[in-house]
N, C-alpha and C. Protein backbone atom coordinates (compact mmCIF):
# COMPACT_ATOMS: atom_id res chain seq x y z
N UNK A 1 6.11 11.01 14.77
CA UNK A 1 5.88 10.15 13.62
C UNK A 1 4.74 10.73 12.78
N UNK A 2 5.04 10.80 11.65
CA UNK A 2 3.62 11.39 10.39
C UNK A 2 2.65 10.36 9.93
N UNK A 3 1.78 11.07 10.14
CA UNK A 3 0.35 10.11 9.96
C UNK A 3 -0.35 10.65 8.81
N UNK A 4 -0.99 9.75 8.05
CA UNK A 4 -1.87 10.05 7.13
C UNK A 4 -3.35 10.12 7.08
N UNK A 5 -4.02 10.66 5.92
CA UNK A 5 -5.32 10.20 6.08
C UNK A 5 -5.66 10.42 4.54
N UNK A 6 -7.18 9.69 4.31
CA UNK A 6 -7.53 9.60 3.73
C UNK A 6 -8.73 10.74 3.30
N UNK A 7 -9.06 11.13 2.51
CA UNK A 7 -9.93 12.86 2.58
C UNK A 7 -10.72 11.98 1.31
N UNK A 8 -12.16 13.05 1.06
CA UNK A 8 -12.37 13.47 0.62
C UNK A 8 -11.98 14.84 -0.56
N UNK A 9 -11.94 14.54 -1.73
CA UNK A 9 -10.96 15.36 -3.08
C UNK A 9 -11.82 16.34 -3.14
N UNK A 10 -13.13 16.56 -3.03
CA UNK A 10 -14.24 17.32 -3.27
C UNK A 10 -13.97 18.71 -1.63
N UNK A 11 -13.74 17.41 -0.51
CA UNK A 11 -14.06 18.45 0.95
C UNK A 11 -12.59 17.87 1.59
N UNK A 12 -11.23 18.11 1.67
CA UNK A 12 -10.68 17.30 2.60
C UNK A 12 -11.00 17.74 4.04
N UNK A 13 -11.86 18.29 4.51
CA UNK A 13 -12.08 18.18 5.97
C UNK A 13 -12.80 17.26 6.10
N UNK A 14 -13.12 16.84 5.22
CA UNK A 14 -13.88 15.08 5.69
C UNK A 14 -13.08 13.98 5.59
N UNK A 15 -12.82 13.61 6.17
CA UNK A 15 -11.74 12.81 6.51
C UNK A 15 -12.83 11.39 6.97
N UNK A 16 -11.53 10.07 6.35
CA UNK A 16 -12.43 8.75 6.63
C UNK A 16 -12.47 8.85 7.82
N UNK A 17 -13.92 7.91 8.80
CA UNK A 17 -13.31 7.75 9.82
C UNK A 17 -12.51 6.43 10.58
N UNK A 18 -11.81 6.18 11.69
CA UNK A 18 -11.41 5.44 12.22
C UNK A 18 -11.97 4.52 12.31
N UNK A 19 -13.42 3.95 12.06
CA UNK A 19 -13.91 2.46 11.93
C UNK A 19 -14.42 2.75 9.80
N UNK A 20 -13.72 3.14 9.11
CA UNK A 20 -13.84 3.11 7.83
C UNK A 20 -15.32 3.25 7.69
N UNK A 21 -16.11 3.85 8.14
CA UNK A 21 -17.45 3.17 7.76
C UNK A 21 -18.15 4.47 7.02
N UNK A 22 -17.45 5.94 7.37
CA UNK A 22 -17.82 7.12 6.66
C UNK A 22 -16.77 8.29 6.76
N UNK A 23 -17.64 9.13 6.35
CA UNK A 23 -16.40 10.47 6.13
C UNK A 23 -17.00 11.65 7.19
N UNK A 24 -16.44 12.34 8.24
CA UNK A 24 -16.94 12.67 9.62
C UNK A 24 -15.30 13.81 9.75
N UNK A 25 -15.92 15.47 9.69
CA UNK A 25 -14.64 16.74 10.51
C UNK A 25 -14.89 16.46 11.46
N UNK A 26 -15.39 15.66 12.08
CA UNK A 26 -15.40 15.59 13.90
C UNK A 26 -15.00 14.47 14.46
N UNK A 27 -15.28 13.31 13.98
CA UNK A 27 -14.54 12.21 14.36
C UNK A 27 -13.64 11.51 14.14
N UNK A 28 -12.86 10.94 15.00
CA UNK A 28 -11.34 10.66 14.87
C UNK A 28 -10.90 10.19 13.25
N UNK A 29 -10.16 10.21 12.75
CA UNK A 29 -9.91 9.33 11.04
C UNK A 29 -8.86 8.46 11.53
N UNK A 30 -9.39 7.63 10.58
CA UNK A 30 -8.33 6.68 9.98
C UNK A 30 -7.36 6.92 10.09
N UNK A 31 -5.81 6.31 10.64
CA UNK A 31 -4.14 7.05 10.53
C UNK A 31 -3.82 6.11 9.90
N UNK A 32 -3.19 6.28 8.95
CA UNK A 32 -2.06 5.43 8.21
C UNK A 32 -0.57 5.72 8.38
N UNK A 33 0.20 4.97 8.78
CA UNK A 33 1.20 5.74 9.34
C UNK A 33 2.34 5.99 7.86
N UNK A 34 2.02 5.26 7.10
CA UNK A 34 2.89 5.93 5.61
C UNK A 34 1.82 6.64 4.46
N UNK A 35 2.06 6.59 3.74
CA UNK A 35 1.26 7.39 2.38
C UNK A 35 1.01 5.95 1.48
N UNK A 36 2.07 5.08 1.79
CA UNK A 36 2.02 3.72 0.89
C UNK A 36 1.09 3.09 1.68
N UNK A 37 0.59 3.35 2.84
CA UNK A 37 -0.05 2.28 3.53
C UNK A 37 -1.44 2.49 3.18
N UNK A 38 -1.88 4.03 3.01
CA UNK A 38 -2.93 5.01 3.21
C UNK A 38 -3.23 4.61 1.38
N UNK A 39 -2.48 4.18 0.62
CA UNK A 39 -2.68 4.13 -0.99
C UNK A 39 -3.22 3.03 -0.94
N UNK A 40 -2.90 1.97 -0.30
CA UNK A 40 -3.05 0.31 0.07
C UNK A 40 -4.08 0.32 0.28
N UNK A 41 -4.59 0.83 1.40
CA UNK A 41 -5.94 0.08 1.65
C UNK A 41 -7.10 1.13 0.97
N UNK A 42 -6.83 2.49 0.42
CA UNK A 42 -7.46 3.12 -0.46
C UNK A 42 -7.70 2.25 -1.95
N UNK A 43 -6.61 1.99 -2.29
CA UNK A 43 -6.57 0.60 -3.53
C UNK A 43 -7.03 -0.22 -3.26
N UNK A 44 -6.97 -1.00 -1.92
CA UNK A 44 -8.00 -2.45 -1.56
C UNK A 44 -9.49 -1.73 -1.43
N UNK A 45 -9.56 -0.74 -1.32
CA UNK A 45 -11.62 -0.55 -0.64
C UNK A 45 -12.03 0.00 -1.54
N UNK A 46 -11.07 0.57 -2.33
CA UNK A 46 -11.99 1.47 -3.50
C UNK A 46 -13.37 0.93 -3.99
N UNK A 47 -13.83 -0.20 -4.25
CA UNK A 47 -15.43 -0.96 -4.42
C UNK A 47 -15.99 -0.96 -3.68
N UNK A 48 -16.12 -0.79 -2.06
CA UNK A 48 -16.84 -1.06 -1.50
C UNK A 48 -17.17 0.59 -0.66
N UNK A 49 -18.48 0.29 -0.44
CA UNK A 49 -18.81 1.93 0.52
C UNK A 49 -17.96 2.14 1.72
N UNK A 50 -17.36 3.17 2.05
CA UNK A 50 -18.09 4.82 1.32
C UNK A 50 -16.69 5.35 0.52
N UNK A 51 -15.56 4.74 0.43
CA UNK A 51 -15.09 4.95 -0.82
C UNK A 51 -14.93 4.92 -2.52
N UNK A 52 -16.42 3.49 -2.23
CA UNK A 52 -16.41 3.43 -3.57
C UNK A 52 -17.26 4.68 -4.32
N UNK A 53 -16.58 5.67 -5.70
CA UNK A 53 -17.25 6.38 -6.39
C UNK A 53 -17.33 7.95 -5.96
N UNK A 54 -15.90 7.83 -4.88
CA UNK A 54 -15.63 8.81 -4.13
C UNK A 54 -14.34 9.27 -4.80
N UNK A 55 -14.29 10.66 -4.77
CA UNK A 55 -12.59 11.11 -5.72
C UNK A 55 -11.84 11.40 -4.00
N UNK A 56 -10.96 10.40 -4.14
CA UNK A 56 -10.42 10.96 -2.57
C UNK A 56 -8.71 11.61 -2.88
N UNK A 57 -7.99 11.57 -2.12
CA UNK A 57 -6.63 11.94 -1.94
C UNK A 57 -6.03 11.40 -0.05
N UNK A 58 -4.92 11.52 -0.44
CA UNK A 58 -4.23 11.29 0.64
C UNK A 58 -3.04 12.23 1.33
N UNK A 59 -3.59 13.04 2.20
CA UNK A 59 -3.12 13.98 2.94
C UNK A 59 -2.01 13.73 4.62
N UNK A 60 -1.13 14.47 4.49
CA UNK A 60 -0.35 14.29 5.49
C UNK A 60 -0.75 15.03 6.91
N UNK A 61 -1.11 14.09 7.84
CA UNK A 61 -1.54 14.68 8.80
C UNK A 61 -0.68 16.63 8.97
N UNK A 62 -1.79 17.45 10.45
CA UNK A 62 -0.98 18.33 10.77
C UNK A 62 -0.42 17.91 12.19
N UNK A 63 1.04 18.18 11.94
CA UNK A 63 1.65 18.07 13.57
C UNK A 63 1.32 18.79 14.30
């Protein structure tokens, strides 16, 4: 199954992490399991830190 994530547009090896709270190449990220899901809650958090004022994108995991 393909998983998503949420990056950093500037670095995508920074990837959100799994408790949303920052952007971490070492610790686990966030999975979204569609691209619509990964847009969703990128569209719901965009105001609040650490996405807000951040240029991000949404990348398809690697298998």
């Amino acid at each position: 199954m393909d998983e998503y994530w949420i990056c950093r547009r500037d670095n995508p090896h920074f990837r959100l992490t799994e408790d949303g709270r920052d952007f971490s190449t070492t610790a686990a990220p966030m999975a979204f399991p569609s691209h619509d899901a990964a847009f969703d809650y990128m569209t719901r958090e965009n105001t609040q830190p650490p996405l807000e004022g951040v240029s991000l994108e949404i990348v398809k995991a690697d298998a």
